[in-house]
Protein backbone atom coordinates (compact mmCIF):
# COMPACT_ATOMS: atom_id res chain seq x y z
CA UNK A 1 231.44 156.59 106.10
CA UNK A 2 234.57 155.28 106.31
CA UNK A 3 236.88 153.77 103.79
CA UNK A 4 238.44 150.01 104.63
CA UNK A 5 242.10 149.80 103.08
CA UNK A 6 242.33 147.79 100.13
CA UNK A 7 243.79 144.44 100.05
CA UNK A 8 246.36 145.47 97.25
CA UNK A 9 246.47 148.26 95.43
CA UNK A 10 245.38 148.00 91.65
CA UNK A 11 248.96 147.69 90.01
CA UNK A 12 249.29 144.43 91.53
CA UNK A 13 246.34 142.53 91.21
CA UNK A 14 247.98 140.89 87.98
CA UNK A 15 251.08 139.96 89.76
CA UNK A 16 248.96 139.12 92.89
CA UNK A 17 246.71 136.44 90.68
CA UNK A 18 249.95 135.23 88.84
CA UNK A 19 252.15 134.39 92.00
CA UNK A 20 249.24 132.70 93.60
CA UNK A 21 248.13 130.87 90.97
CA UNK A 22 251.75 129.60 90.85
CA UNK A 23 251.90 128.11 94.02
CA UNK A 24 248.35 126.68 93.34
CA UNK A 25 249.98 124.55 90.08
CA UNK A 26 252.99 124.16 92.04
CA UNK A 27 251.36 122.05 95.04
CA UNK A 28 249.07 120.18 92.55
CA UNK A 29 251.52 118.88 90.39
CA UNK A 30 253.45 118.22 93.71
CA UNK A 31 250.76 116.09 94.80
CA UNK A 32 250.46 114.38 92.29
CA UNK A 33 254.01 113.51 91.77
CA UNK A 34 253.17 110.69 94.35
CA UNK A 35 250.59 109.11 91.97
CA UNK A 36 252.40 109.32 89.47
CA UNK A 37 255.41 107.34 91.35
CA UNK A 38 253.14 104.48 91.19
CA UNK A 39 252.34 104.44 87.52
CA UNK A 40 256.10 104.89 86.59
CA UNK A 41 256.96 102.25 88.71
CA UNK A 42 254.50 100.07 86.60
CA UNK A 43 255.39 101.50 83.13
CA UNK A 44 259.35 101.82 83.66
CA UNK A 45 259.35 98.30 86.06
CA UNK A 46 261.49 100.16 88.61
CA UNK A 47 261.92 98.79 91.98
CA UNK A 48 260.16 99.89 95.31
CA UNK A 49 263.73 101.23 95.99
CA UNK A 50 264.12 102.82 93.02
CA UNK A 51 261.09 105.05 93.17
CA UNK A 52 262.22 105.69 96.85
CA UNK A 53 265.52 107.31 95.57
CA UNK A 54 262.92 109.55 93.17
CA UNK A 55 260.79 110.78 96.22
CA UNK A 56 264.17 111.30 98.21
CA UNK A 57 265.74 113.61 95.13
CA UNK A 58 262.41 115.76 95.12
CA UNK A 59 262.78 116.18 98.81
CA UNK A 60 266.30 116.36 99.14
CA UNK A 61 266.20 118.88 96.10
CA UNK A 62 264.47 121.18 98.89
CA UNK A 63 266.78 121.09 101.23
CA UNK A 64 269.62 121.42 99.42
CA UNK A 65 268.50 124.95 97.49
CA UNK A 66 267.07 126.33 100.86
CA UNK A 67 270.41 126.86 101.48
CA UNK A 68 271.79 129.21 98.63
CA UNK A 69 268.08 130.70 98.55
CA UNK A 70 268.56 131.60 102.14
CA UNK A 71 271.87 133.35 101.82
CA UNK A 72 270.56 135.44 97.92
């Protein structure tokens, strides 16, 4: 009989489940950032512009900490 190799050892199942669930929250609430654009354009009257510089900060935000995050 032989044994497969476990997926991760025991120690870091916890940390395994926390990271990943992390990303999980991470990409919903990034998703849903673009509904929500809509509904703050609505509540806060901002301009089609406006929201446009919002989307570009989120995305630009990216880009701009790839770099230090790259170099640590």
């Amino acid at each position: 009989m032989t044994n497969k190799p476990a997926f991760t050892e025991k120690k870091f199942i916890v940390t395994f489940v926390f990271v990943t669930s992390l990303f999980l929250m991470w990409g919903l609430l990034h998703s849903m950032s673009d509904v929500l654009n809509k509904h703050f354009q609505n509540v806060l009257n901002l301009s089609k512009s406006q929201s446009g510089l919002i989307q570009f900060s989120v995305f630009g935000a990216y880009f701009i900490m790839s770099i230090p995050a790259g170099y640590f």
